[in-house]
Structures are given as C-alpha cells and as structure tokens.
C-alpha atoms as a PDB file:
ATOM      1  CA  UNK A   1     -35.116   3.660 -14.858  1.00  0.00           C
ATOM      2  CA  UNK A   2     -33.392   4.320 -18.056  1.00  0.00           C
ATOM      3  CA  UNK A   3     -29.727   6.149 -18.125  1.00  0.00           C
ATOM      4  CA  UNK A   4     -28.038   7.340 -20.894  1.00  0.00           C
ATOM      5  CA  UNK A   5     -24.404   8.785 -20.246  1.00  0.00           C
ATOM      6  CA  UNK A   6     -23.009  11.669 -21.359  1.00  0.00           C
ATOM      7  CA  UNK A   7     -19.751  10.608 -22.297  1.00  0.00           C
ATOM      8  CA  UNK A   8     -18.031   6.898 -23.551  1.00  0.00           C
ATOM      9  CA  UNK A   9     -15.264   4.920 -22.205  1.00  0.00           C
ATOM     10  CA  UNK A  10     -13.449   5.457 -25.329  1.00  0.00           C
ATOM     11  CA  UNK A  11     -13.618   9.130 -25.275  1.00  0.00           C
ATOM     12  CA  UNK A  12     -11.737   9.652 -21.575  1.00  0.00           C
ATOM     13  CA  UNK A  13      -8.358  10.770 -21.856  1.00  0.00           C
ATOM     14  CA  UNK A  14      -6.185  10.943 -18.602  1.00  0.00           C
ATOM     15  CA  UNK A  15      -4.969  14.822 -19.243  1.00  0.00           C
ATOM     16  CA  UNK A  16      -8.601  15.456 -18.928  1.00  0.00           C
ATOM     17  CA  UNK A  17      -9.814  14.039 -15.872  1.00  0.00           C
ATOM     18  CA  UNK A  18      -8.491  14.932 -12.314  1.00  0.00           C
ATOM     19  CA  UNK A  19      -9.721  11.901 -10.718  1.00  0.00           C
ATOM     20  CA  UNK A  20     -10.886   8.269 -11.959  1.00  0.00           C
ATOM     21  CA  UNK A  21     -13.366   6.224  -9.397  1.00  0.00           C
ATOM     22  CA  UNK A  22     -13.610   2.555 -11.057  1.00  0.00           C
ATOM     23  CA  UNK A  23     -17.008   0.927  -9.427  1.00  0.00           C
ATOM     24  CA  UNK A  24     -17.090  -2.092  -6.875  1.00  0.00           C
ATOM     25  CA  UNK A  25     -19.482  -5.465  -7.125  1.00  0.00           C
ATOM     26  CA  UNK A  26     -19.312  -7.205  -9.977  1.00  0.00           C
ATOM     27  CA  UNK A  27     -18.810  -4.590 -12.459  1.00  0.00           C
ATOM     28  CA  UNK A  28     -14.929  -4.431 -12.112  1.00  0.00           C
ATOM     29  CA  UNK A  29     -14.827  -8.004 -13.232  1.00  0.00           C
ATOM     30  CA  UNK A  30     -16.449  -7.039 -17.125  1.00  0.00           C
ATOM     31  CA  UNK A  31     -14.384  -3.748 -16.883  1.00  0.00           C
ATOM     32  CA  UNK A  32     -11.213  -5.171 -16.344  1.00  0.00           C
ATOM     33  CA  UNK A  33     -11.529  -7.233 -20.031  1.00  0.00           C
ATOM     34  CA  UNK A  34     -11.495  -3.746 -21.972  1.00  0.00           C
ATOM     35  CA  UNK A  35      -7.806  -2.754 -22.848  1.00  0.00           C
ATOM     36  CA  UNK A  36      -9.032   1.152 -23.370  1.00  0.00           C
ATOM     37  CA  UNK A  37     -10.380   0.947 -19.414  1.00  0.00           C
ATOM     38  CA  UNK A  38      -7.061  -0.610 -18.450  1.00  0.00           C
ATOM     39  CA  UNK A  39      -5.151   1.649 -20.393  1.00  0.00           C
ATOM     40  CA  UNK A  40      -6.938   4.695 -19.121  1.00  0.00           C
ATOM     41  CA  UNK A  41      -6.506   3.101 -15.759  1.00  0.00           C
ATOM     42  CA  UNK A  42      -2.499   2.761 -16.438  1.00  0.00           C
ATOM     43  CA  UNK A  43      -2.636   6.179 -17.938  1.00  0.00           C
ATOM     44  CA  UNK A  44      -3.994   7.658 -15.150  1.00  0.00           C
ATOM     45  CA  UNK A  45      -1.023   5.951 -12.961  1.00  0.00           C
ATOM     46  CA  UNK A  46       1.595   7.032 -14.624  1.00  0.00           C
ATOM     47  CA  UNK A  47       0.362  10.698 -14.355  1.00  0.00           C
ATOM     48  CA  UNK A  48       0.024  10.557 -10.754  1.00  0.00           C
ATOM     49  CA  UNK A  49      -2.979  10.967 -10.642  1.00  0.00           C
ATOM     50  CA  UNK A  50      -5.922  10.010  -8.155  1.00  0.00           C
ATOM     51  CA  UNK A  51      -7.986   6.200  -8.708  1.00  0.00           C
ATOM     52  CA  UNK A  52     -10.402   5.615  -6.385  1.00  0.00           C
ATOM     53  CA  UNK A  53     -10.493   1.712  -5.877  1.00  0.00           C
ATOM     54  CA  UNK A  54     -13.551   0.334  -3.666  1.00  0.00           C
ATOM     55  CA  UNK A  55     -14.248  -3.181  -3.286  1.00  0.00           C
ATOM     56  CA  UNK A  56     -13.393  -5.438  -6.630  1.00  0.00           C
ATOM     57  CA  UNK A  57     -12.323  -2.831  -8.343  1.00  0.00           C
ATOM     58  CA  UNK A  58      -9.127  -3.705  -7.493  1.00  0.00           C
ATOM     59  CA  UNK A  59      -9.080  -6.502  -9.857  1.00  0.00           C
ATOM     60  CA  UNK A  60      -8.914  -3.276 -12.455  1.00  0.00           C
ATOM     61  CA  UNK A  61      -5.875  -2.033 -10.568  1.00  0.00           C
ATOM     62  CA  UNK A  62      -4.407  -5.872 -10.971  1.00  0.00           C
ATOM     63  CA  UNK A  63      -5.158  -6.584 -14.447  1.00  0.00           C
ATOM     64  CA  UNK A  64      -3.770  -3.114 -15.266  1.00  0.00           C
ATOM     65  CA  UNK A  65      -0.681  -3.901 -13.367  1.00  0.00           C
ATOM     66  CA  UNK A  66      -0.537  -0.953 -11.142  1.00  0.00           C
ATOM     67  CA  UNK A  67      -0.922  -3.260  -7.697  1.00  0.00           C
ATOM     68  CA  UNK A  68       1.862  -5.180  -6.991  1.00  0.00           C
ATOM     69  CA  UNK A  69       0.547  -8.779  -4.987  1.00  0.00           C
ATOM     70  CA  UNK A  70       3.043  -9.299  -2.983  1.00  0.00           C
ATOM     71  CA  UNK A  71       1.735 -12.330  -0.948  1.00  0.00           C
ATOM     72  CA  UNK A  72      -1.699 -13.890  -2.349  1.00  0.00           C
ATOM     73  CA  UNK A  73      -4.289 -15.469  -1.039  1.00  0.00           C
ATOM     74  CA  UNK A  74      -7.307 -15.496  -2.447  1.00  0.00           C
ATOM     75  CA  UNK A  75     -10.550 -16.914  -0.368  1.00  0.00           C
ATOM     76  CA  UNK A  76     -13.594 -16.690  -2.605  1.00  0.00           C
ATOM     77  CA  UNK A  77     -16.976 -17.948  -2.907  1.00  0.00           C
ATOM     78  CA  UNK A  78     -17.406 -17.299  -6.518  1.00  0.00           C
ATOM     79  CA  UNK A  79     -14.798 -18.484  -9.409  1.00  0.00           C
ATOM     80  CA  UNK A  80     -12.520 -15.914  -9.882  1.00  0.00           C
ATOM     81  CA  UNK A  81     -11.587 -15.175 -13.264  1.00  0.00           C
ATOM     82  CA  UNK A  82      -8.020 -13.339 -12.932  1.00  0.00           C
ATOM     83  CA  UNK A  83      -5.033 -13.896 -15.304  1.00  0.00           C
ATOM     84  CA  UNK A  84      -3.631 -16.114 -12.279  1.00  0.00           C
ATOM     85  CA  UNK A  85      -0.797 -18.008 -14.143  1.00  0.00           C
ATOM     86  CA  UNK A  86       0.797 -13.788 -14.887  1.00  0.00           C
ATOM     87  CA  UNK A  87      -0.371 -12.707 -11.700  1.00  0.00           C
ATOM     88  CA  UNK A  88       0.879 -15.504  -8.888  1.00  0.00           C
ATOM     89  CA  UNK A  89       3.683 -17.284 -11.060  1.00  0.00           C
END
C-alpha cells in the first residue's frame, strides 16, 4: 500500500491546527531529530493548545522540552537514544 500525504511537516503552522497527535512505536524516536517537528511541537505548547502524546511519543514532548522529568528512571530493552547528559544532569 502506497500513501502519499497531503500536506509536509514543514508546511504546519501552530495558528492553523487545533490539535497535534505525534505517533507512538518507534516513529517518535526519528521525529524527535527534526528541529521544525520540535518546534511545531513547542509552538503548539506555548499556544495552549492540545498534543496528543501516546506511547514514545513522549520522547517528542522531552526533546522539545515541554515535559519536565522530575525523577527518572528509565528501564529499557532497546538503547535509548535521548540527549541524557541535558535531560538527567
């Protein structure tokens, strides 16, 4: 099954969109090293606006600093490739 999308990354803009859903499995890991999906991500925050976050994607919500880990720990079968020096001191 092919797709093709209707729209880009690149082309989102917060004041457009009333809600942003960022994918689970392994997908938020590749997201996550685009600075226009953490920016939209960060945009989106600031507005107050709705992000749904399911499963990884909260390594999105890290990396775009809008989750505050308070006390980590981090149990994981497969390497994790977080900033973890910024993130956990």
């Amino acid at each position: 099954m092919e797709i093709t999308p209707s729209t880009t990354i690149e082309s989102l803009r917060s004041h457009d969109l009333f809600a942003l859903v960022v994918p689970g499995g392994w997908a938020p890991d590749k997201l996550r090293r685009f600075s226009v999906v953490i920016d939209l991500v960060r945009e989106m925050d600031t507005a107050g606006k709705i992000i749904g976050i399911m499963c990884h994607s909260g390594l999105v919500a890290i990396s775009a600093g809008i989750v505050l880990v308070v006390a980590p720990r981090v149990h994981s079968a497969s390497r994790m490739t977080l900033p973890m020096p910024r993130l956990f001191g």
